[in-house]
C-alpha atoms as a PDB file:
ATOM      1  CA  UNK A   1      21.567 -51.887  18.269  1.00  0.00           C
ATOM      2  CA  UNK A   2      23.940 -51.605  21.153  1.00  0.00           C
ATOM      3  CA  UNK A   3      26.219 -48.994  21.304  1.00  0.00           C
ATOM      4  CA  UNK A   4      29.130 -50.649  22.528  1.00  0.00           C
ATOM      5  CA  UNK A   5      29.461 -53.596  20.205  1.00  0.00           C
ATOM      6  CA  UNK A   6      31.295 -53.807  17.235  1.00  0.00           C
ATOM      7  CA  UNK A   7      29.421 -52.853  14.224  1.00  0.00           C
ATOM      8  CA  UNK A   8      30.293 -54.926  11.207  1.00  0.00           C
ATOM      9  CA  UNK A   9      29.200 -54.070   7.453  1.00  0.00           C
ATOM     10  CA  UNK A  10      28.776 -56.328   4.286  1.00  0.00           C
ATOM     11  CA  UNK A  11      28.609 -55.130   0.869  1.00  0.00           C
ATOM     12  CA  UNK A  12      26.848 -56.187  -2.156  1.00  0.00           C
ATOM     13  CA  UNK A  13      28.364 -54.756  -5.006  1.00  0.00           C
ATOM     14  CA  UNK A  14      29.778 -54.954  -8.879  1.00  0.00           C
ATOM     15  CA  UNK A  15      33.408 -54.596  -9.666  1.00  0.00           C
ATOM     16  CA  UNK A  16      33.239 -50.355  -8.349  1.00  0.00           C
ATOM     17  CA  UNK A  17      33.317 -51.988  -4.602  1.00  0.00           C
ATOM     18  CA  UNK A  18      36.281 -54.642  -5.055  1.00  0.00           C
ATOM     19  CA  UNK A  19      39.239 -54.623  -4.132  1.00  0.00           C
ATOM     20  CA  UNK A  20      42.434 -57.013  -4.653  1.00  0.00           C
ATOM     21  CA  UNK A  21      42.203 -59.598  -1.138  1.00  0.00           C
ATOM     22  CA  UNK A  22      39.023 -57.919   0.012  1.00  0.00           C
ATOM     23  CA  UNK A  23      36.420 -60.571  -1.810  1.00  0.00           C
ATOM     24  CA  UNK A  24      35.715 -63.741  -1.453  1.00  0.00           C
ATOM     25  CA  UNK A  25      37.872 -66.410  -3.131  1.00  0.00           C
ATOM     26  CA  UNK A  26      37.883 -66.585  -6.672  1.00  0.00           C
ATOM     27  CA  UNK A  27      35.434 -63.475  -7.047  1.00  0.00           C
ATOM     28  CA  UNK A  28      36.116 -61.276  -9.689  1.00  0.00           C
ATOM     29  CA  UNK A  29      38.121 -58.740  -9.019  1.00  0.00           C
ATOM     30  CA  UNK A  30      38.180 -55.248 -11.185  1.00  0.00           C
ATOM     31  CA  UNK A  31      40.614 -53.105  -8.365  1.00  0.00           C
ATOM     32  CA  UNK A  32      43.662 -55.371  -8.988  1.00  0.00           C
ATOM     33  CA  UNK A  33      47.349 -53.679  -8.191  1.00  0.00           C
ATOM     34  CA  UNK A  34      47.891 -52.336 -11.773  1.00  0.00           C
ATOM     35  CA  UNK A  35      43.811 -50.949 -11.681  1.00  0.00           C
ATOM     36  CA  UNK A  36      44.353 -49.445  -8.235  1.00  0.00           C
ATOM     37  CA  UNK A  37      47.792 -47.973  -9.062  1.00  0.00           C
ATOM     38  CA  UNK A  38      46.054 -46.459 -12.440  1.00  0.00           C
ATOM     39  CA  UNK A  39      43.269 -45.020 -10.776  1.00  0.00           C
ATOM     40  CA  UNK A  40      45.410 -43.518  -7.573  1.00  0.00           C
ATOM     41  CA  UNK A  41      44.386 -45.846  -4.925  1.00  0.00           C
ATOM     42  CA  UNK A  42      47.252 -46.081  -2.404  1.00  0.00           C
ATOM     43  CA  UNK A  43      45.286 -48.817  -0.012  1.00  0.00           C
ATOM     44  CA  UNK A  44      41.735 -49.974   0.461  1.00  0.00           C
ATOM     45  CA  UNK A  45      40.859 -47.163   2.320  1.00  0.00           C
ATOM     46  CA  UNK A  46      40.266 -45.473  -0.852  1.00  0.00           C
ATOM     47  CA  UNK A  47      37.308 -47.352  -1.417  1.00  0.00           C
ATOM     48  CA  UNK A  48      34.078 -45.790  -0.694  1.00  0.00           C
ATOM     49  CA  UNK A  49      32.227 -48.429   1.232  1.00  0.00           C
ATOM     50  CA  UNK A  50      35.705 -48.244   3.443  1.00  0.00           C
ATOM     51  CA  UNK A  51      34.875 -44.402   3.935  1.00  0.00           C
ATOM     52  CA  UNK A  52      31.511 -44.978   4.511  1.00  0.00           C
ATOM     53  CA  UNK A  53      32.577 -47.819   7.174  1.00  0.00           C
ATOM     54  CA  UNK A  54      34.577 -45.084   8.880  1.00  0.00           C
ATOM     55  CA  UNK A  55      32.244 -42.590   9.126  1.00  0.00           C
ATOM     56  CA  UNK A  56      29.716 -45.699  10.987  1.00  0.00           C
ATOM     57  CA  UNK A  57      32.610 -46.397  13.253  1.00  0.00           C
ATOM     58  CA  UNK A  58      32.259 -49.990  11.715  1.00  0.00           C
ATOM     59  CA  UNK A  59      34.056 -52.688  10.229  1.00  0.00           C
ATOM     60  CA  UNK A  60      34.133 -54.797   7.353  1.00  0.00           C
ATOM     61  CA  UNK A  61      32.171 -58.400   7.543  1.00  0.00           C
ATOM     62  CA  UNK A  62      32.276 -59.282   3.972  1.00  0.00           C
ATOM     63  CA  UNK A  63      32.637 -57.064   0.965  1.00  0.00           C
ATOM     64  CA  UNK A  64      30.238 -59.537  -1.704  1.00  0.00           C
ATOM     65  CA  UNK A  65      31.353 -57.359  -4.592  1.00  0.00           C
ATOM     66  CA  UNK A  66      31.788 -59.778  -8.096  1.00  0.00           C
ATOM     67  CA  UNK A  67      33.043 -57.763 -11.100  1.00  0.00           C
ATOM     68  CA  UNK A  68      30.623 -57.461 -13.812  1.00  0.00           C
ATOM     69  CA  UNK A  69      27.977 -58.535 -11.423  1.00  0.00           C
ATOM     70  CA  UNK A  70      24.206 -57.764 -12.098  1.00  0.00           C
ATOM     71  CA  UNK A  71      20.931 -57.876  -9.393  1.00  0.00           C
ATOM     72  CA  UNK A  72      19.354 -59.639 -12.108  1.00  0.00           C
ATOM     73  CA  UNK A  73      20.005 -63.456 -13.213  1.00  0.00           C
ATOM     74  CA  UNK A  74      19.453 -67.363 -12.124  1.00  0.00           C
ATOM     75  CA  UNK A  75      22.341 -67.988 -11.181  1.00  0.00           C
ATOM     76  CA  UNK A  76      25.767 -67.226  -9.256  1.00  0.00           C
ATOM     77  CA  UNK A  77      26.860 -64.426  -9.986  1.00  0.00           C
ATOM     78  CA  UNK A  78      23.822 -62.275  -9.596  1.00  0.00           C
ATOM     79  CA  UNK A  79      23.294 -60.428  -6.976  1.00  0.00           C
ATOM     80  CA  UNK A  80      20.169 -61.568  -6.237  1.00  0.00           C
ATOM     81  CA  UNK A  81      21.790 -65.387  -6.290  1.00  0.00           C
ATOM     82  CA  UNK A  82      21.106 -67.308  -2.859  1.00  0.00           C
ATOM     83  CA  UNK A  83      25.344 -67.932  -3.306  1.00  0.00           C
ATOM     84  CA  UNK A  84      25.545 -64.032  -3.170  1.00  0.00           C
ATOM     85  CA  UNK A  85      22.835 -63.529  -0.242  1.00  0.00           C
ATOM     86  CA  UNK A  86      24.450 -66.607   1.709  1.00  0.00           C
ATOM     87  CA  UNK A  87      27.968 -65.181   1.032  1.00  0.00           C
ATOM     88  CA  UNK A  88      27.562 -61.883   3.204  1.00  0.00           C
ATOM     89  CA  UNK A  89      28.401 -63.682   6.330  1.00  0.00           C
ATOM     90  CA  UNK A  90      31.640 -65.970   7.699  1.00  0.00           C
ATOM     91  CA  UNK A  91      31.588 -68.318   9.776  1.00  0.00           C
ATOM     92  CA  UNK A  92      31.724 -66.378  12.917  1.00  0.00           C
ATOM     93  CA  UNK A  93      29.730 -63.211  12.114  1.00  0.00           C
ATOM     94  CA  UNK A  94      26.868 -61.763  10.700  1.00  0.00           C
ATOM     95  CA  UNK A  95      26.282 -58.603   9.495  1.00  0.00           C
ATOM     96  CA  UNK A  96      24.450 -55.456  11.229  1.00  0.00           C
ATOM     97  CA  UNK A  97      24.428 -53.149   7.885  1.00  0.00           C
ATOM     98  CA  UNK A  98      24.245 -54.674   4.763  1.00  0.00           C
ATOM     99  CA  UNK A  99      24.824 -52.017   1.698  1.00  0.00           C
ATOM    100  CA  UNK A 100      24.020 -52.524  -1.510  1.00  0.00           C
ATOM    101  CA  UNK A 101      25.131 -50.775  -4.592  1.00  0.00           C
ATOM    102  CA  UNK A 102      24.737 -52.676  -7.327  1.00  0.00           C
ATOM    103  CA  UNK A 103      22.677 -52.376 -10.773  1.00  0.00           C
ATOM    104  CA  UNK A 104      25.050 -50.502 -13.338  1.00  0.00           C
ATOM    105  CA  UNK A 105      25.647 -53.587 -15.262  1.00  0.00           C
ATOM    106  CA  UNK A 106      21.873 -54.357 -15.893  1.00  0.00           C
ATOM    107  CA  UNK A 107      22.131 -50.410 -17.378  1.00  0.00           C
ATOM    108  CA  UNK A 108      24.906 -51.194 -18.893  1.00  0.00           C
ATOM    109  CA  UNK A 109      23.597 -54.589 -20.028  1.00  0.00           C
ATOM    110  CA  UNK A 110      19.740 -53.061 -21.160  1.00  0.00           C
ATOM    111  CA  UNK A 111      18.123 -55.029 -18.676  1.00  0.00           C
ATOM    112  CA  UNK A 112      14.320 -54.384 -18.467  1.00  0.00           C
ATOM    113  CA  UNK A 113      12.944 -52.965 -15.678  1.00  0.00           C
ATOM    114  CA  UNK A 114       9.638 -54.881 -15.131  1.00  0.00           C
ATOM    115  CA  UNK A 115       7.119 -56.819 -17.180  1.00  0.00           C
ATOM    116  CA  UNK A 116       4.542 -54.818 -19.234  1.00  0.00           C
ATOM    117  CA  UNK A 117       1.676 -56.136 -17.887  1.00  0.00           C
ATOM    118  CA  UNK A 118       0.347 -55.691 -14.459  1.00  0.00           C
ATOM    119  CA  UNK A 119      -0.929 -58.195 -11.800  1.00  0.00           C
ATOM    120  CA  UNK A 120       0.498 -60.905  -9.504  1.00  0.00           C
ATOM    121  CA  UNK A 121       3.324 -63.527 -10.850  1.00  0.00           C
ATOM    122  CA  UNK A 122       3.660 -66.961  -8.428  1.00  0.00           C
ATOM    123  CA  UNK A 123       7.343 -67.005  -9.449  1.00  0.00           C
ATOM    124  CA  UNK A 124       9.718 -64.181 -10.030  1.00  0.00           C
ATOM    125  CA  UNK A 125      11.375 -63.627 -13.270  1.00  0.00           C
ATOM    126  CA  UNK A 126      15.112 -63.168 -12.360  1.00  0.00           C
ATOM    127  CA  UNK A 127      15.573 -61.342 -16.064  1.00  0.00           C
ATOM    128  CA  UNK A 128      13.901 -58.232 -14.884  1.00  0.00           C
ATOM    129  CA  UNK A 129      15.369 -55.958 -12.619  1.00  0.00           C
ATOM    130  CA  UNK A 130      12.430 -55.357 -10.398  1.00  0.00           C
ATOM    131  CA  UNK A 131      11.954 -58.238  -9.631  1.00  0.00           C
ATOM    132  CA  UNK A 132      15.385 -59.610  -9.229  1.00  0.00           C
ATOM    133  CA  UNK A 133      15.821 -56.330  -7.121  1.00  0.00           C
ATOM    134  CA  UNK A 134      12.883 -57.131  -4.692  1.00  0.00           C
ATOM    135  CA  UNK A 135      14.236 -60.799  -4.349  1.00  0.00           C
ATOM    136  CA  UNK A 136      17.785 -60.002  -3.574  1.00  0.00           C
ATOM    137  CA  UNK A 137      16.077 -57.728  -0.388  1.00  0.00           C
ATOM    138  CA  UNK A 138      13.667 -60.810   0.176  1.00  0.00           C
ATOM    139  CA  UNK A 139      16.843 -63.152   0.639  1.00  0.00           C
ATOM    140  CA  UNK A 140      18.579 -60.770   2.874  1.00  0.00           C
ATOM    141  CA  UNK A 141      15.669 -60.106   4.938  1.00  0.00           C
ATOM    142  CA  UNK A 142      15.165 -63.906   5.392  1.00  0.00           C
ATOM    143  CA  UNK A 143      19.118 -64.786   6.146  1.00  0.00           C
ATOM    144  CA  UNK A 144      19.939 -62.018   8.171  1.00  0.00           C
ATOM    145  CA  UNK A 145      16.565 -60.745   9.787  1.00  0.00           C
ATOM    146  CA  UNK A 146      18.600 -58.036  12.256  1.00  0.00           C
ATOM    147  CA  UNK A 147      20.532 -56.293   9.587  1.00  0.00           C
ATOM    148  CA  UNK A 148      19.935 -53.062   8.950  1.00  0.00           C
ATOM    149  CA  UNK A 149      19.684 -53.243   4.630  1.00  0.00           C
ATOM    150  CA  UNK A 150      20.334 -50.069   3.498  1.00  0.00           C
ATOM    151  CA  UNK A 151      19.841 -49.549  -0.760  1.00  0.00           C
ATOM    152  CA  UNK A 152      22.133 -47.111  -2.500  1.00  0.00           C
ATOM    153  CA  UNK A 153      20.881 -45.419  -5.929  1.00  0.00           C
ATOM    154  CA  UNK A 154      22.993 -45.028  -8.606  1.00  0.00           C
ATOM    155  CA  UNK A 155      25.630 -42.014  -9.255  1.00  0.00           C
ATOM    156  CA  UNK A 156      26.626 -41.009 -12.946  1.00  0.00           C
ATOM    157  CA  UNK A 157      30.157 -40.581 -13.651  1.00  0.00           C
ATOM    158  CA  UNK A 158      32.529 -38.441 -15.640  1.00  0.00           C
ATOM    159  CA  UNK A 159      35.809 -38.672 -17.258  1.00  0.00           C
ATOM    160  CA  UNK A 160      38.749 -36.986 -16.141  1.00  0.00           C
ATOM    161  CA  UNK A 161      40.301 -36.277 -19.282  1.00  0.00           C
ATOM    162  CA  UNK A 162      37.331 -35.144 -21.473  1.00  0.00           C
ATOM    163  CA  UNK A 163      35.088 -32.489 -19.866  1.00  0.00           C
ATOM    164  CA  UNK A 164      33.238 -32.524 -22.902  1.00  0.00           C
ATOM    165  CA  UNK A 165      32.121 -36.219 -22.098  1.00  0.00           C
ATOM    166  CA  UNK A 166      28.275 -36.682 -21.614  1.00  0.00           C
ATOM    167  CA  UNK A 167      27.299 -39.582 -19.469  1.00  0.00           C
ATOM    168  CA  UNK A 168      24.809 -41.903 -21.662  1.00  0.00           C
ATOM    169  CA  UNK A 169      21.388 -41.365 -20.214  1.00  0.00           C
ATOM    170  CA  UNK A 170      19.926 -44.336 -21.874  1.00  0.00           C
ATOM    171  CA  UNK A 171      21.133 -47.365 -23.100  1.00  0.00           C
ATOM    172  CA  UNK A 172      19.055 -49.763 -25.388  1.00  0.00           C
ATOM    173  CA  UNK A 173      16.426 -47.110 -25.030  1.00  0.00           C
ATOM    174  CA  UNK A 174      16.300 -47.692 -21.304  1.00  0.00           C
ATOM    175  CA  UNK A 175      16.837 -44.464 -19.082  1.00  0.00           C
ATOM    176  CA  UNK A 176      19.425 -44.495 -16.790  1.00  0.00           C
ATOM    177  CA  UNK A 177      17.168 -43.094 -14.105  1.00  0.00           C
ATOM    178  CA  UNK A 178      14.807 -45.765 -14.572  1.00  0.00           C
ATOM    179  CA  UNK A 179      16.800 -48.152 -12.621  1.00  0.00           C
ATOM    180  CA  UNK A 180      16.987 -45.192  -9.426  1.00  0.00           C
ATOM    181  CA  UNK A 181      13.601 -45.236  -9.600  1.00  0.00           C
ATOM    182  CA  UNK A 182      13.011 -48.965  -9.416  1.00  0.00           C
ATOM    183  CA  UNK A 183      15.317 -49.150  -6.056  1.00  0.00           C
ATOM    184  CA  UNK A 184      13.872 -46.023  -4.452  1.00  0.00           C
ATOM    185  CA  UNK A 185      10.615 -47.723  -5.240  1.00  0.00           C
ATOM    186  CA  UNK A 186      11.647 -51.327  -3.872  1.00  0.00           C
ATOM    187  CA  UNK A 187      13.527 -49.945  -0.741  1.00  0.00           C
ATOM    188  CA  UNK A 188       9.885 -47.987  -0.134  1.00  0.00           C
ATOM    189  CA  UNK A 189       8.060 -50.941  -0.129  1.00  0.00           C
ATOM    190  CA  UNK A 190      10.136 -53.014   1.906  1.00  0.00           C
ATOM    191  CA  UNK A 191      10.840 -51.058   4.347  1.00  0.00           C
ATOM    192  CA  UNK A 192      14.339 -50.628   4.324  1.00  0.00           C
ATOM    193  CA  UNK A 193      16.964 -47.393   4.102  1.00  0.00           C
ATOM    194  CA  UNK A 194      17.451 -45.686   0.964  1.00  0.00           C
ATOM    195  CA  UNK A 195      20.820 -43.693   0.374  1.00  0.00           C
ATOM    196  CA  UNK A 196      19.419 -41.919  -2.302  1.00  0.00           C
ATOM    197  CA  UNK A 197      22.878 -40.440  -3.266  1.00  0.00           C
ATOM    198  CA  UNK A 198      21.716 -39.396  -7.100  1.00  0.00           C
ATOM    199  CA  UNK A 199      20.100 -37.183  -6.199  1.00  0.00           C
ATOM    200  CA  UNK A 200      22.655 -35.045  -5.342  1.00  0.00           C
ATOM    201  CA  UNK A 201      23.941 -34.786  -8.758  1.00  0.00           C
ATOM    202  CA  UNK A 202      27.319 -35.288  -8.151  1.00  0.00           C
ATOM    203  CA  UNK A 203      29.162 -36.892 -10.658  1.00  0.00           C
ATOM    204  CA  UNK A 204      32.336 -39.297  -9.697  1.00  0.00           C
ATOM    205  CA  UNK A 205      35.710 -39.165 -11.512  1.00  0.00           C
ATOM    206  CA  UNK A 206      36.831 -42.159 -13.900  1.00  0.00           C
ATOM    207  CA  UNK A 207      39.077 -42.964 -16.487  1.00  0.00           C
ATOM    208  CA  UNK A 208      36.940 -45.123 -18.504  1.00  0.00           C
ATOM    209  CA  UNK A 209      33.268 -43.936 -17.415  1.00  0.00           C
ATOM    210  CA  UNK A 210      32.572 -46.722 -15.596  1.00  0.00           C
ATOM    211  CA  UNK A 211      35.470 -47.352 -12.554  1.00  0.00           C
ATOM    212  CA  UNK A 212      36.122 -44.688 -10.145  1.00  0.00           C
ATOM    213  CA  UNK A 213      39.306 -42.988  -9.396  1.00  0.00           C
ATOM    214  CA  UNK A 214      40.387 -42.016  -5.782  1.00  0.00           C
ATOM    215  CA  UNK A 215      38.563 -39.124  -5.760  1.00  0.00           C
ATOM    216  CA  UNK A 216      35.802 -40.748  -8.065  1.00  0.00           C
ATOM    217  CA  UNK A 217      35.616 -43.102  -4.581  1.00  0.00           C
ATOM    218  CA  UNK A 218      35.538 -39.778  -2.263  1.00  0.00           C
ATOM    219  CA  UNK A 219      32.792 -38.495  -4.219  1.00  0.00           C
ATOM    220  CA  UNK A 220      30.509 -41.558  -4.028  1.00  0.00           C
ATOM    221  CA  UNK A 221      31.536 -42.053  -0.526  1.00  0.00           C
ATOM    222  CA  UNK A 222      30.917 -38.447   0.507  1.00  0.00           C
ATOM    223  CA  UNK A 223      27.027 -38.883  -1.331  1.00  0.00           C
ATOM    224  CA  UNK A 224      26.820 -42.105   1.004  1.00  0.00           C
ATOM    225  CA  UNK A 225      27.374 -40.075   4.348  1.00  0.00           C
ATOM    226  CA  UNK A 226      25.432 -37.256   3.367  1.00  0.00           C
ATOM    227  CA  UNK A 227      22.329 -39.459   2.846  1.00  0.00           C
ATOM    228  CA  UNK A 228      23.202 -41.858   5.531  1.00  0.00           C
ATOM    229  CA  UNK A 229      22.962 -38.808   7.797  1.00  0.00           C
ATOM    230  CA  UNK A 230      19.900 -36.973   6.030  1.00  0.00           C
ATOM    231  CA  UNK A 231      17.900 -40.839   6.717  1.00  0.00           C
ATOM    232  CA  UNK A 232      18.746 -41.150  10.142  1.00  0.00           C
ATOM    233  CA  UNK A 233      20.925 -43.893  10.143  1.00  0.00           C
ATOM    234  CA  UNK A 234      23.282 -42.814  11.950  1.00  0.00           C
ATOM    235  CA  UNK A 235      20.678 -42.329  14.575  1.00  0.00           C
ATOM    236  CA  UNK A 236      19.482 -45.750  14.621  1.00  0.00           C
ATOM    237  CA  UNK A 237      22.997 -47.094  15.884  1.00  0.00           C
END
């Protein structure tokens, strides 16, 4: 990538990476003024895809982030969706990173995480996350064959106002983890970054256990850079 043009990011993401005026049109949007004034976000730059674009020295393309958004699906909104994929550039740019941070909503939702039995399927099944998973990359890869796609695991969160609060490790008998492991796996075979930011073990601040704070943002965003710069990314540009 050439050093002296302008880097320019897109984001794939649930309703952690929106923000109020920073989605597409009629996109659901979680960050509103009253959720961004709750949770002690004074401006976008709170967000932690907008900290990680600082530390690229890059700049926002399109932030594809849909509230209650999951990879899986057959349909818009999923974030495997051709409407999602096609929605990451405008109509005068393209991105050159491409994050994507999205699957707490098929944990939250008890998704599956891949058929039982083994072998080759002609079609993919959009209602396991695998699959759905491997697609979304497929579509990216196909639409924007320059970008650098770079797949972020999942952080667990914690509540500011109950230490005592355990984050729920499975949900409809599905671990959490699970779902790391299926993206670590996927981003292996396809060849693409992995910000494996879990493994860090930070947790991020929320209010409800789902939506970072401000400093629930800093955390995720400082787990981004960290493995960004552990991968070599920053080399690469």
């Amino acid at each position: 990538m050439d050093n002296s043009a302008m880097i320019l990011v897109s984001i794939i993401g649930d309703s952690i990476s929106t923000y109020e005026h920073y989605n597409p049109p009629d996109y659901a949007v979680f960050y509103d003024k009253e959720k961004q004034a709750l949770n002690g976000m004074t401006s976008v730059y709170d967000t932690w895809w907008a900290k990680v674009n600082q530390a690229l020295h890059a700049y926002l393309c399109v932030n594809n982030s849909y509230s209650g958004s999951k990879v899986t699906g057959n349909s818009f909104p999923a974030g495997s969706s051709i409407e999602r994929i096609s929605n990451l550039a405008t109509a005068e740019y393209v991105p050159d990173i491409i994050l994507l941070y999205i699957g707490f909503n098929d944990f939250g939702n008890g998704i599956k995480i891949s058929r039982q039995k083994s072998g080759l399927f002609r079609k993919a099944d959009l209602s396991y996350f695998e699959e759905a998973y491997k697609l979304m990359i497929d579509r990216i890869k196909k639409l924007y064959p320059k970008a650098i796609v770079i797949c972020g695991t999942l952080l667990r969160s914690k509540l500011r106002y109950d230490p005592n609060w355990e984050f729920p490790e499975k949900y409809a008998g599905i671990p959490f983890e699970k779902y790391n492991n299926a993206i670590r796996k996927i981003a292996k075979k396809e060849k693409v970054f992995l910000a494996d930011v879990s493994t860090y073990e930070d947790r991020y601040e929320t209010l409800d256990g789902s939506h970072p704070t401000a400093e629930g943002h800093k955390t995720i965003a400082d787990a981004w850079i960290k493995s960004l710069a552990e991968s070599g990314i920053f080399e690469a540009l």
